[in-house]
PDB file of N, CA and C in Angstrom:
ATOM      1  N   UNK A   1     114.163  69.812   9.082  1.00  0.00           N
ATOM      2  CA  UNK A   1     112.997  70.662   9.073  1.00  0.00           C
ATOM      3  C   UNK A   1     112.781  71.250   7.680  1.00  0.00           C
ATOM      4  N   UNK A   2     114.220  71.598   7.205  1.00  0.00           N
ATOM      5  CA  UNK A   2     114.066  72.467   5.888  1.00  0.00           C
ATOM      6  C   UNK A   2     113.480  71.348   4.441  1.00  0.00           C
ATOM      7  N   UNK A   3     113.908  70.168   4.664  1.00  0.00           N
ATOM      8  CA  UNK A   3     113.612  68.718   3.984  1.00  0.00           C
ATOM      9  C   UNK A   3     111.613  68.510   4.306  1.00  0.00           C
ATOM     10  N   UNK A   4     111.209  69.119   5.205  1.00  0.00           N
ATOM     11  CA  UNK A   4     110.002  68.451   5.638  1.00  0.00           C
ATOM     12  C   UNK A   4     108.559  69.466   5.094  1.00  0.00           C
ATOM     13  N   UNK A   5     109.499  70.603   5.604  1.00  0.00           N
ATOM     14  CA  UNK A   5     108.825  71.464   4.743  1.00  0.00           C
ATOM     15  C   UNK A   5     108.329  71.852   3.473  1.00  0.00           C
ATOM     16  N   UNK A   6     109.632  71.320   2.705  1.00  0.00           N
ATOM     17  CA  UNK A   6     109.824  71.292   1.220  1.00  0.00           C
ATOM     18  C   UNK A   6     109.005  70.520   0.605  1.00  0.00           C
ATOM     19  N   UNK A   7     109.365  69.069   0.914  1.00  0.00           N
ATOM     20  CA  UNK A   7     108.140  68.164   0.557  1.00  0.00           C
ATOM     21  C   UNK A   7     106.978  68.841   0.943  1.00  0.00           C
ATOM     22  N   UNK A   8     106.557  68.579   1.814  1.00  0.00           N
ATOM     23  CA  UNK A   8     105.444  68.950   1.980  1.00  0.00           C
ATOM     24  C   UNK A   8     104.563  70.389   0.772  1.00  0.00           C
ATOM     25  N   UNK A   9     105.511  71.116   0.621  1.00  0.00           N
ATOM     26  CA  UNK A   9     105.238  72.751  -0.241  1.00  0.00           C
ATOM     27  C   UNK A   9     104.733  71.676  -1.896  1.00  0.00           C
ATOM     28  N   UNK A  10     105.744  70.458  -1.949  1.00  0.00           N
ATOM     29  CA  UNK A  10     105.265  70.092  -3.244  1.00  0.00           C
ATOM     30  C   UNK A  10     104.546  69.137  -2.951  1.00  0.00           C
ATOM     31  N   UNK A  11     104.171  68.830  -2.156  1.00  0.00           N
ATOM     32  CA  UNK A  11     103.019  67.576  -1.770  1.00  0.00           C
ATOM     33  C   UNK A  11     103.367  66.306  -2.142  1.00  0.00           C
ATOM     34  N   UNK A  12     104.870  65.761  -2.000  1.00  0.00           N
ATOM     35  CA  UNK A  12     105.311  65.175  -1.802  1.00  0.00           C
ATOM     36  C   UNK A  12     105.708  63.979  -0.699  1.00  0.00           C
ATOM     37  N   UNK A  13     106.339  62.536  -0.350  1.00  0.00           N
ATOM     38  CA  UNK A  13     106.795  62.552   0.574  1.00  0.00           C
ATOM     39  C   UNK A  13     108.154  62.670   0.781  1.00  0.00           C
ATOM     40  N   UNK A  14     108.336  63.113   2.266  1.00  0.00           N
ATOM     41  CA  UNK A  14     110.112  63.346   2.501  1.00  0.00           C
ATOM     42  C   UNK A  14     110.626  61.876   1.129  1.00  0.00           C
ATOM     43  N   UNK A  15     110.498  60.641   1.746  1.00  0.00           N
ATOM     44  CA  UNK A  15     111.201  59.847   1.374  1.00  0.00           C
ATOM     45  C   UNK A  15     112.017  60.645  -0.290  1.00  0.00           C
ATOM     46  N   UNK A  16     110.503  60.766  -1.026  1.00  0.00           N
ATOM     47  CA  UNK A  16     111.311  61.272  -3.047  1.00  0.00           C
ATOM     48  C   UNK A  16     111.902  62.267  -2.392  1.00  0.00           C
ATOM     49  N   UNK A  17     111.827  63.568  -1.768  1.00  0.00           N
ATOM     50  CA  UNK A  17     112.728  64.352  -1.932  1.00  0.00           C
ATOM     51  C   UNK A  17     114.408  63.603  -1.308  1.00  0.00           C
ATOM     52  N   UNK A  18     114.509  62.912  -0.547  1.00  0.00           N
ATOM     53  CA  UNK A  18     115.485  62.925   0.433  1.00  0.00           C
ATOM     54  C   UNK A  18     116.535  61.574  -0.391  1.00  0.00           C
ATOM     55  N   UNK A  19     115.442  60.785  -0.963  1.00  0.00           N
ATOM     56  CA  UNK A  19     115.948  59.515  -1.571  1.00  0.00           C
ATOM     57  C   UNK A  19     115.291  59.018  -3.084  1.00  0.00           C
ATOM     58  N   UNK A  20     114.753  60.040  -3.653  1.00  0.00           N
ATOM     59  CA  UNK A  20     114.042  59.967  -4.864  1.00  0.00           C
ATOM     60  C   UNK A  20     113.329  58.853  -5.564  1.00  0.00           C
ATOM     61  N   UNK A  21     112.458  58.615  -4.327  1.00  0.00           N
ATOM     62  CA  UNK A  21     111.731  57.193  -4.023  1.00  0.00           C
ATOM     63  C   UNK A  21     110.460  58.035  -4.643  1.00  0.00           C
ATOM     64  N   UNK A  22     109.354  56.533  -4.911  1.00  0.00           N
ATOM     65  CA  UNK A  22     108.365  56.938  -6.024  1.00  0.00           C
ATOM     66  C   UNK A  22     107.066  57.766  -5.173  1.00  0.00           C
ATOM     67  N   UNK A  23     106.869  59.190  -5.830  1.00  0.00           N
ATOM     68  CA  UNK A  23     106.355  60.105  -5.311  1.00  0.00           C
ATOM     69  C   UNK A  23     104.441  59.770  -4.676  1.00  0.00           C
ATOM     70  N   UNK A  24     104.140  58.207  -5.254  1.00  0.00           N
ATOM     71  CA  UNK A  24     102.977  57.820  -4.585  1.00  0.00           C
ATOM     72  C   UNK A  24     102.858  57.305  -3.566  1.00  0.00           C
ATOM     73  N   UNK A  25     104.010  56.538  -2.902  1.00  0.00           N
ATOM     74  CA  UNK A  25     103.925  55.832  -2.136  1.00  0.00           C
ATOM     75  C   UNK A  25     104.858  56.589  -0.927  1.00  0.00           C
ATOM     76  N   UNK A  26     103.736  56.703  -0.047  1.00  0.00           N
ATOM     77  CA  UNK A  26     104.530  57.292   1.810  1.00  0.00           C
ATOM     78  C   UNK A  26     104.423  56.112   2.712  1.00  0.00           C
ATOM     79  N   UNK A  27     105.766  55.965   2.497  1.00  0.00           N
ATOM     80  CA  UNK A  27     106.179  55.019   3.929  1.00  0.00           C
ATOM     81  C   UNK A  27     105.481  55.270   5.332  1.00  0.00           C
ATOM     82  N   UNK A  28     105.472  54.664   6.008  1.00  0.00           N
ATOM     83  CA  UNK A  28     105.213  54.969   7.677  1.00  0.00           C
ATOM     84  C   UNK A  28     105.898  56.076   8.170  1.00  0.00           C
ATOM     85  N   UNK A  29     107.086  55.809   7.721  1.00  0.00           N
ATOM     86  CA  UNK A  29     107.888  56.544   8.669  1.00  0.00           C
ATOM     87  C   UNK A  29     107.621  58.353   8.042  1.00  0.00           C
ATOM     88  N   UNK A  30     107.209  58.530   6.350  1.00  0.00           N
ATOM     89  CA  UNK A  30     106.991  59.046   5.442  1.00  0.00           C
ATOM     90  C   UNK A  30     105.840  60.164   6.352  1.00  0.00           C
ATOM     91  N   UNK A  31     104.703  59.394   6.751  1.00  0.00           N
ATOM     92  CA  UNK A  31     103.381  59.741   7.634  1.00  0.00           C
ATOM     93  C   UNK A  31     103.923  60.538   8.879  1.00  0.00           C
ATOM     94  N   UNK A  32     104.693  59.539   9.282  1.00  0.00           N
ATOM     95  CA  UNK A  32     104.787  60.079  10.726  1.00  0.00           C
ATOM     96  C   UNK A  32     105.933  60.931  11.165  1.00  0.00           C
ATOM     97  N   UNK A  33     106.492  61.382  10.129  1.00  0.00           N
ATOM     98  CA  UNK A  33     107.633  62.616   9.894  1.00  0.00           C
ATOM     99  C   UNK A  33     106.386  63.770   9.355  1.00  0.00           C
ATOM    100  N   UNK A  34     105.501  63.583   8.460  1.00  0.00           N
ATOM    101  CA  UNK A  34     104.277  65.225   8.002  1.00  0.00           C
ATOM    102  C   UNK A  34     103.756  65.149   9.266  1.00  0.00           C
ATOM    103  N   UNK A  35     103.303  64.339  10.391  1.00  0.00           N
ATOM    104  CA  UNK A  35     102.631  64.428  11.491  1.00  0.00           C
ATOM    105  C   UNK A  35     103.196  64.731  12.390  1.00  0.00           C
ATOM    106  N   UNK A  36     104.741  64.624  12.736  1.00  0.00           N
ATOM    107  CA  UNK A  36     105.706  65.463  13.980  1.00  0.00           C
ATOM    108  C   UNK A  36     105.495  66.872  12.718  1.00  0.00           C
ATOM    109  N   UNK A  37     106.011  66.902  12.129  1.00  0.00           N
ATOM    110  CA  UNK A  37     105.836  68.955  11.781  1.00  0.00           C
ATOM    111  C   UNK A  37     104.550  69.175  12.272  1.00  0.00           C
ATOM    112  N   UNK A  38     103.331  69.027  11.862  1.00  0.00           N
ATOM    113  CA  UNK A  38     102.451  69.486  12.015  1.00  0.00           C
ATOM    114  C   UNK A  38     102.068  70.029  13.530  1.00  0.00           C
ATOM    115  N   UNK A  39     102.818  68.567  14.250  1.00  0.00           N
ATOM    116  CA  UNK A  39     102.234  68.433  15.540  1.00  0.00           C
ATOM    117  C   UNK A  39     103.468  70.038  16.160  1.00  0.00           C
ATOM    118  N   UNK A  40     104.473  69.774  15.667  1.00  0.00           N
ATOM    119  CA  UNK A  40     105.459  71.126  15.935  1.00  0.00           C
ATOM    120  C   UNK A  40     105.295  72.365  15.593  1.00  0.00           C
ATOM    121  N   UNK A  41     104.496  72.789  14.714  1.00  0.00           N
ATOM    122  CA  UNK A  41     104.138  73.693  14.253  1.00  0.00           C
ATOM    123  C   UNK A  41     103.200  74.461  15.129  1.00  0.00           C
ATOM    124  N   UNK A  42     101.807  73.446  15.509  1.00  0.00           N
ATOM    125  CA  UNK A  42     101.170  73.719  16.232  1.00  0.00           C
ATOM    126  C   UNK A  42     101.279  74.108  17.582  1.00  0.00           C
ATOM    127  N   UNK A  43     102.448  73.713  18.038  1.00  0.00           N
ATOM    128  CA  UNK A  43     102.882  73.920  18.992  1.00  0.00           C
ATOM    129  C   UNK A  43     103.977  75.274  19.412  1.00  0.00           C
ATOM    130  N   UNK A  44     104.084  76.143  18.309  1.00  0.00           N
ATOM    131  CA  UNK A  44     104.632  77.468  18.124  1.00  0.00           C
ATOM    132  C   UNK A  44     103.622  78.787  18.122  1.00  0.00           C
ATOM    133  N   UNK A  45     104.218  79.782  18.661  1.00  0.00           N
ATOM    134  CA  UNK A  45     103.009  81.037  18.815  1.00  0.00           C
ATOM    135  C   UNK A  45     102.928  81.413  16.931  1.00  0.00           C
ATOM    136  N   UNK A  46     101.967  81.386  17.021  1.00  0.00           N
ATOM    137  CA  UNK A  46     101.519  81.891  15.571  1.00  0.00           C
ATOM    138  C   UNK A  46     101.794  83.460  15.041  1.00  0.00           C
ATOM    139  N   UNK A  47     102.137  84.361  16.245  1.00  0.00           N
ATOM    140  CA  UNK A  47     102.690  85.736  16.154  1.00  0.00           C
ATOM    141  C   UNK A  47     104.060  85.577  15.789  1.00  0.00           C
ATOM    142  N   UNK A  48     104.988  85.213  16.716  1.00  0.00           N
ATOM    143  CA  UNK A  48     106.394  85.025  16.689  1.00  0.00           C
ATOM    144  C   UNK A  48     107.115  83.986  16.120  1.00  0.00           C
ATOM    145  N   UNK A  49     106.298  82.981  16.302  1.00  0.00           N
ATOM    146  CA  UNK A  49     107.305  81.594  16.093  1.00  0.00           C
ATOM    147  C   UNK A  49     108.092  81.142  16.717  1.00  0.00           C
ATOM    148  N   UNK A  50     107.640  81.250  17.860  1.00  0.00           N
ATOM    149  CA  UNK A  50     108.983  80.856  19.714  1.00  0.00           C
ATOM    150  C   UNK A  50     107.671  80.044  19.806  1.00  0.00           C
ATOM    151  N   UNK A  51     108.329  78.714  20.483  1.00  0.00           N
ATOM    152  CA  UNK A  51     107.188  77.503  21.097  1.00  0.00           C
ATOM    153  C   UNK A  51     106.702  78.304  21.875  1.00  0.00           C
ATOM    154  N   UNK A  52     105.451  77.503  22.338  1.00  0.00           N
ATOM    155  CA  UNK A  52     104.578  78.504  22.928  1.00  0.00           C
ATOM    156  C   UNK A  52     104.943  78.030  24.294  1.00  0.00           C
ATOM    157  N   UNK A  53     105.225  76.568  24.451  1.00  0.00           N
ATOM    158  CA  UNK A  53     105.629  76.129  26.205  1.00  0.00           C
ATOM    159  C   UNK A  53     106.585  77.405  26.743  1.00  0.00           C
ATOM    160  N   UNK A  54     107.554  78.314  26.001  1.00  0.00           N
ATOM    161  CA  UNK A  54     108.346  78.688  26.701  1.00  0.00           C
ATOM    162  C   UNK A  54     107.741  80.609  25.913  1.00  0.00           C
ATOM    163  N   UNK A  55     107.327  80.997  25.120  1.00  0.00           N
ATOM    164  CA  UNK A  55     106.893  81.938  24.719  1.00  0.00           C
ATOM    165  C   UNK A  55     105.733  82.623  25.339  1.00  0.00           C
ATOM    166  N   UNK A  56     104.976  81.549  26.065  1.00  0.00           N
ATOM    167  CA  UNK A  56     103.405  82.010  26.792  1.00  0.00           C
ATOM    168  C   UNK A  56     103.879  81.545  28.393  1.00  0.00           C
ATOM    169  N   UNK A  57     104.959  81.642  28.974  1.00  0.00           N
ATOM    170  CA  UNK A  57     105.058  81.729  29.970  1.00  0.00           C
ATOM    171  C   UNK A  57     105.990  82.534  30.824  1.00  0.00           C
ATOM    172  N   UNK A  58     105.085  82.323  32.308  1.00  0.00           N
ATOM    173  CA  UNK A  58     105.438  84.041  32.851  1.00  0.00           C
ATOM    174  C   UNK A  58     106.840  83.999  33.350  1.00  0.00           C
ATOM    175  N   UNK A  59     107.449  83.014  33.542  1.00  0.00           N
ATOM    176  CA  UNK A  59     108.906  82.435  34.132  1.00  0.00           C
ATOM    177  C   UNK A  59     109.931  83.173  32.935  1.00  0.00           C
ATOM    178  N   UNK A  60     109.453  83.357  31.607  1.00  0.00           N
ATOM    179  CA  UNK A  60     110.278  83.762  30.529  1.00  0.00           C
ATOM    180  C   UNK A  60     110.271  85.614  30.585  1.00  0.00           C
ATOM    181  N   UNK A  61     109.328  85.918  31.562  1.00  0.00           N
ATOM    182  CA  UNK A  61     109.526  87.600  31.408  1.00  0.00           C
ATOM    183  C   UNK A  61     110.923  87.987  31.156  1.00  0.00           C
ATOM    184  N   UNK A  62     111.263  88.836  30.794  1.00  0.00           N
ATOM    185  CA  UNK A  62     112.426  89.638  30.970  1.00  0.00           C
ATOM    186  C   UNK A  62     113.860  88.884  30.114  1.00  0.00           C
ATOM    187  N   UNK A  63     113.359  87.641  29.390  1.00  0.00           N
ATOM    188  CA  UNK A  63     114.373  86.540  28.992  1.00  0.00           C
ATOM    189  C   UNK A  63     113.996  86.928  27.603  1.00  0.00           C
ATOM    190  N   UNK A  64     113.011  87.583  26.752  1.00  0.00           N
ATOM    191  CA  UNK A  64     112.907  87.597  25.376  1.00  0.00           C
ATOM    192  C   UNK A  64     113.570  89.022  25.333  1.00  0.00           C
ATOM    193  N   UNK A  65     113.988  89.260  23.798  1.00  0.00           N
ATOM    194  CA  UNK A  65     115.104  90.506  23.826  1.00  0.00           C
ATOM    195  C   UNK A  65     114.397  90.819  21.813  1.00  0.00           C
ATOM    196  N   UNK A  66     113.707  92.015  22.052  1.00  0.00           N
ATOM    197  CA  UNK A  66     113.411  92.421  20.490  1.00  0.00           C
ATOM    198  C   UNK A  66     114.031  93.435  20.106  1.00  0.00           C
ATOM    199  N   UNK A  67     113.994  92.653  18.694  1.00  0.00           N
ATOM    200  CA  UNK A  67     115.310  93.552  18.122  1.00  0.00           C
ATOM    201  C   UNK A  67     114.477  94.415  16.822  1.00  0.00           C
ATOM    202  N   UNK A  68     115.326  95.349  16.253  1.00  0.00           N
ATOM    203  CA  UNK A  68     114.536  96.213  15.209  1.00  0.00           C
ATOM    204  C   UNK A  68     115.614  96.549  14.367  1.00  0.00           C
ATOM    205  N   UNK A  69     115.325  95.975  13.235  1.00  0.00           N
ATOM    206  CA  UNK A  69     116.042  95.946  12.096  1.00  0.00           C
ATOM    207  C   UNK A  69     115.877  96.760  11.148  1.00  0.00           C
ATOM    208  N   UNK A  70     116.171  97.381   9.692  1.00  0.00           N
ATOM    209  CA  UNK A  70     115.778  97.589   8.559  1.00  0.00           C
ATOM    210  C   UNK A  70     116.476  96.946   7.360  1.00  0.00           C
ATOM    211  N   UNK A  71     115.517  96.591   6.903  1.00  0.00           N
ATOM    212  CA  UNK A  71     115.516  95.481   5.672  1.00  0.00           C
ATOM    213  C   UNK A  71     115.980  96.498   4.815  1.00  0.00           C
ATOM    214  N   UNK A  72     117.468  96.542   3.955  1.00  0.00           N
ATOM    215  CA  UNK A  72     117.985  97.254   2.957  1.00  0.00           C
ATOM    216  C   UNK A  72     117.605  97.266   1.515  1.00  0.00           C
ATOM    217  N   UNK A  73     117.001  95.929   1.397  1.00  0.00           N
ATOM    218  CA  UNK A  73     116.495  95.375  -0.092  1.00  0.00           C
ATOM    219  C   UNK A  73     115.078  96.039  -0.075  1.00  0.00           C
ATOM    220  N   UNK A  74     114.187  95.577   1.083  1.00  0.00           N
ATOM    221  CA  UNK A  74     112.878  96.758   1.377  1.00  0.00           C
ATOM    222  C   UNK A  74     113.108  97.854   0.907  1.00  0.00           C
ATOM    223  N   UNK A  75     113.843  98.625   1.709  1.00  0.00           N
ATOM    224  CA  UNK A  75     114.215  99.941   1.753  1.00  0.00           C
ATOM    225  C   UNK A  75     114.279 100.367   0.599  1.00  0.00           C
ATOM    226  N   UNK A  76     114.775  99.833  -0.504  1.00  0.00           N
ATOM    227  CA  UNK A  76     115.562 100.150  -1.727  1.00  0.00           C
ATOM    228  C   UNK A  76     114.153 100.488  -2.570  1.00  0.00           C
ATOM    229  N   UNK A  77     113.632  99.200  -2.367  1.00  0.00           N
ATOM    230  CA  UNK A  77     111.901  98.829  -3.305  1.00  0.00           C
ATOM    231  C   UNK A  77     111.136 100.324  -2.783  1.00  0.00           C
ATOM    232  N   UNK A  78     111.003 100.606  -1.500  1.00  0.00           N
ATOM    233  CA  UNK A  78     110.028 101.705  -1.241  1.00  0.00           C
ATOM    234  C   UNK A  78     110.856 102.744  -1.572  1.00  0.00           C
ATOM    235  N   UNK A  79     112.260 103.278  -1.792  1.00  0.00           N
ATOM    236  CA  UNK A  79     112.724 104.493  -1.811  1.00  0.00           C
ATOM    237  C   UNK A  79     112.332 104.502  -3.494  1.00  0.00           C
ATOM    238  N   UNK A  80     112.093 103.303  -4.506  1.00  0.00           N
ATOM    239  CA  UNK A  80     112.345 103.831  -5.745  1.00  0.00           C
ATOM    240  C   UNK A  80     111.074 103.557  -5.947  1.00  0.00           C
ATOM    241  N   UNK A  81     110.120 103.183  -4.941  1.00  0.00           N
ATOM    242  CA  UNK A  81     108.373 103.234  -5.945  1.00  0.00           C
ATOM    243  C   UNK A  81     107.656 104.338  -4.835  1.00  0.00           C
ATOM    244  N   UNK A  82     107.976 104.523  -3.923  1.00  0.00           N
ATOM    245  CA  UNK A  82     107.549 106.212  -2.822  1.00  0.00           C
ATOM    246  C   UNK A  82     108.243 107.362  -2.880  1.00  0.00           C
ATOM    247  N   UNK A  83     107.483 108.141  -2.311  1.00  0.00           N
ATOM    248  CA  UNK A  83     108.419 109.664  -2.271  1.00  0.00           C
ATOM    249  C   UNK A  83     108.381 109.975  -0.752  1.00  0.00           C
ATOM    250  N   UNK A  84     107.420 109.227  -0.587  1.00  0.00           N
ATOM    251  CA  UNK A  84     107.141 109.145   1.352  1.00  0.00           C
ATOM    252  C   UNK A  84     108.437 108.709   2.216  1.00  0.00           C
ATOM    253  N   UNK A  85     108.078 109.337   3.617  1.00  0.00           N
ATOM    254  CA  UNK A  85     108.885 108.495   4.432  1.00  0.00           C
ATOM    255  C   UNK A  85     108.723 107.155   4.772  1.00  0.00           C
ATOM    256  N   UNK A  86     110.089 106.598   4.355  1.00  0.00           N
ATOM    257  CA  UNK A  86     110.379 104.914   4.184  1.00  0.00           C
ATOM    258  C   UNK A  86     109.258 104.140   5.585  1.00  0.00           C
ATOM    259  N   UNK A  87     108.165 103.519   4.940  1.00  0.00           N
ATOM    260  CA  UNK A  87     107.717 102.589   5.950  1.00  0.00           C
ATOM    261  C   UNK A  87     107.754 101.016   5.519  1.00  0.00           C
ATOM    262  N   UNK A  88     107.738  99.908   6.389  1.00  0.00           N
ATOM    263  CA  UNK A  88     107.328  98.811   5.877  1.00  0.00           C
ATOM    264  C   UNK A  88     109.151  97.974   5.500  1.00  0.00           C
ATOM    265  N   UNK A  89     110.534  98.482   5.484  1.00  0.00           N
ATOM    266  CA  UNK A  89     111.580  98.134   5.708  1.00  0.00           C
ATOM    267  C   UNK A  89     112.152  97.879   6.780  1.00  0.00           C
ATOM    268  N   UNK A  90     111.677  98.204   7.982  1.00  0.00           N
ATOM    269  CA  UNK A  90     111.491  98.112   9.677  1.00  0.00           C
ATOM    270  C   UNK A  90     111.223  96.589   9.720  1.00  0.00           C
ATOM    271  N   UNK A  91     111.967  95.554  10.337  1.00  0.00           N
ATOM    272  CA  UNK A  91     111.847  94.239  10.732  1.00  0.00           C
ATOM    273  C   UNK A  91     111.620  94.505  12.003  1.00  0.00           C
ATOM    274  N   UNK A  92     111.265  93.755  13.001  1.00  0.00           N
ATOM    275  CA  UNK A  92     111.168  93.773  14.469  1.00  0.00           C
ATOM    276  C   UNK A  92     111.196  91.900  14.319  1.00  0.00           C
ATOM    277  N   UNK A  93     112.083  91.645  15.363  1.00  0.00           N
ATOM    278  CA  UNK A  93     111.890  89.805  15.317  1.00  0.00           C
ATOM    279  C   UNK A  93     112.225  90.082  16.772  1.00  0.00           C
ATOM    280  N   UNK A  94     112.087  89.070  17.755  1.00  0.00           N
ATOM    281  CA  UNK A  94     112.138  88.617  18.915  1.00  0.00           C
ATOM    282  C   UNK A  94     113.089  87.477  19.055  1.00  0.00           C
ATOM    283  N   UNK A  95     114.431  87.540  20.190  1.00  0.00           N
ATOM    284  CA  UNK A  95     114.974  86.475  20.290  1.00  0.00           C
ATOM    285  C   UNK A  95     115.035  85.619  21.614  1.00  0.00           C
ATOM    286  N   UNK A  96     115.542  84.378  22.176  1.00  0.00           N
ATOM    287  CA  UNK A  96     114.816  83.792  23.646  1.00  0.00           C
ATOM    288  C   UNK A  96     116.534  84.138  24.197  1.00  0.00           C
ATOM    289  N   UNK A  97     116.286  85.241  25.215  1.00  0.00           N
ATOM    290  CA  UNK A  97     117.649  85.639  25.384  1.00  0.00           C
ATOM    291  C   UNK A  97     118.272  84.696  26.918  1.00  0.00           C
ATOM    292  N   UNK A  98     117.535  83.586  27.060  1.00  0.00           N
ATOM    293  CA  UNK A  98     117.307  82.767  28.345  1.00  0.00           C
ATOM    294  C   UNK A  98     118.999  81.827  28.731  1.00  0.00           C
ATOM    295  N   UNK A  99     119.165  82.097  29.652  1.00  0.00           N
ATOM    296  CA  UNK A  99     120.658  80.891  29.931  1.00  0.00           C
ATOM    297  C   UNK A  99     120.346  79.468  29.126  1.00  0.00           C
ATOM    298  N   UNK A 100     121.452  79.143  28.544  1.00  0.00           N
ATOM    299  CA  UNK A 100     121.408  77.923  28.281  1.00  0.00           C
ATOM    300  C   UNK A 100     120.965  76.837  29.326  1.00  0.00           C
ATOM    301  N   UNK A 101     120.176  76.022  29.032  1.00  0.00           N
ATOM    302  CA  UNK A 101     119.662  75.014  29.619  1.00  0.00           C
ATOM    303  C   UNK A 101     118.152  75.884  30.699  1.00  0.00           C
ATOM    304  N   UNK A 102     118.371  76.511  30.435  1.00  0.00           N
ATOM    305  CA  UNK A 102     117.311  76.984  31.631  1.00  0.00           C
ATOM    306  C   UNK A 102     116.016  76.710  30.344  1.00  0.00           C
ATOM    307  N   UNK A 103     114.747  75.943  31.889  1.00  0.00           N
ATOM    308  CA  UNK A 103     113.403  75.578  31.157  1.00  0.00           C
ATOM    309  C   UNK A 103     112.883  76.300  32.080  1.00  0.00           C
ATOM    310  N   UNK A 104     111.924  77.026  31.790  1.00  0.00           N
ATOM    311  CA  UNK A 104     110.927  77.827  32.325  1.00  0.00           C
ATOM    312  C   UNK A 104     109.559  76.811  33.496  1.00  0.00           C
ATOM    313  N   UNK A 105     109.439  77.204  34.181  1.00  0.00           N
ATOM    314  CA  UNK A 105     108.825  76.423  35.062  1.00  0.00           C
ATOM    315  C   UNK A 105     107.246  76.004  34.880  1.00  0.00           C
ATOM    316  N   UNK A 106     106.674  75.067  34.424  1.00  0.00           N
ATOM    317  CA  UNK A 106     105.786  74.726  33.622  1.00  0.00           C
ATOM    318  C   UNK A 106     104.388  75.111  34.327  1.00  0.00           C
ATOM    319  N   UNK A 107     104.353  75.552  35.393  1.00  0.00           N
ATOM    320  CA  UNK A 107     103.704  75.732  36.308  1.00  0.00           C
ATOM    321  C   UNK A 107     102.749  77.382  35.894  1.00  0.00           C
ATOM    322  N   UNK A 108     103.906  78.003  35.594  1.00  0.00           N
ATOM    323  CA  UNK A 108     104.207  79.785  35.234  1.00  0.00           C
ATOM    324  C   UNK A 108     103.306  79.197  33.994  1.00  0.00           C
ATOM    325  N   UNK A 109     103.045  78.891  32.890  1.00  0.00           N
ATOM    326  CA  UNK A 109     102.535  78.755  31.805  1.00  0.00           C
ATOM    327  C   UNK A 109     100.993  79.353  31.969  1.00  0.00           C
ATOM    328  N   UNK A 110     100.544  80.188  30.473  1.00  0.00           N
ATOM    329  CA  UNK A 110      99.535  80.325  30.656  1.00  0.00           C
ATOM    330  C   UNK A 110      98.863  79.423  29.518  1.00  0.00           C
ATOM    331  N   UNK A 111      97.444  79.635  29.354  1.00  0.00           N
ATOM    332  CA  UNK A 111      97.086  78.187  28.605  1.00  0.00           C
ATOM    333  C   UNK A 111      97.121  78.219  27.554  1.00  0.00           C
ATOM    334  N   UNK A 112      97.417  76.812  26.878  1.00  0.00           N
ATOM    335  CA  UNK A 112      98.217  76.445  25.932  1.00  0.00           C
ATOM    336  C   UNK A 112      97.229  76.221  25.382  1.00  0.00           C
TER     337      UNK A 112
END
């Protein structure tokens, strides 16, 4: 993923980054590796970044677990350019706190 991305950031194909093959020419397989990300991407909530098959459905209530962090390096940046109380060092991320193997029942889904 971290390989697909990359290329892609330099507009590249995987192949030069991965095998430093000539940066004009995209293999098939080249195509259809930028077209699974894309197609994966799309397929993630654009808020969170949890797929949406299992993020937008009602079978997952009570299975996501958010957490609230503070970013120390943040913190540092606003304590030495504010005099205010520290805002904006506060992370909040969401994790899928679900049993292993358990798939949410596709049924429960709302639309995708």
């Amino acid at each position: 993923m971290v390989e697909l991305r990359t290329a892609r950031a330099n507009g590249i194909p995987h192949s030069t980054l991965r095998f430093g093959r000539s940066p004009r020419k995209w293999s098939p397989i080249d195509r259809t590796l930028a077209i699974a990300l894309t197609v994966y991407e799309d397929g993630l909530c654009p808020k969170c970044g949890h797929p949406r098959h299992r993020a937008w459905n009602d079978d997952m209530r009570d299975l996501y677990k958010a957490h609230r962090v503070t970013c120390v390096a943040c913190l540092a940046v606003h304590e030495e350019t504010s005099h205010r109380a520290p805002t904006g060092a506060e992370v909040v991320f969401v994790s899928d706190e679900a049993p292993d193997g358990f798939e949410p029942d596709p049924r429960m889904a709302q639309a995708l």
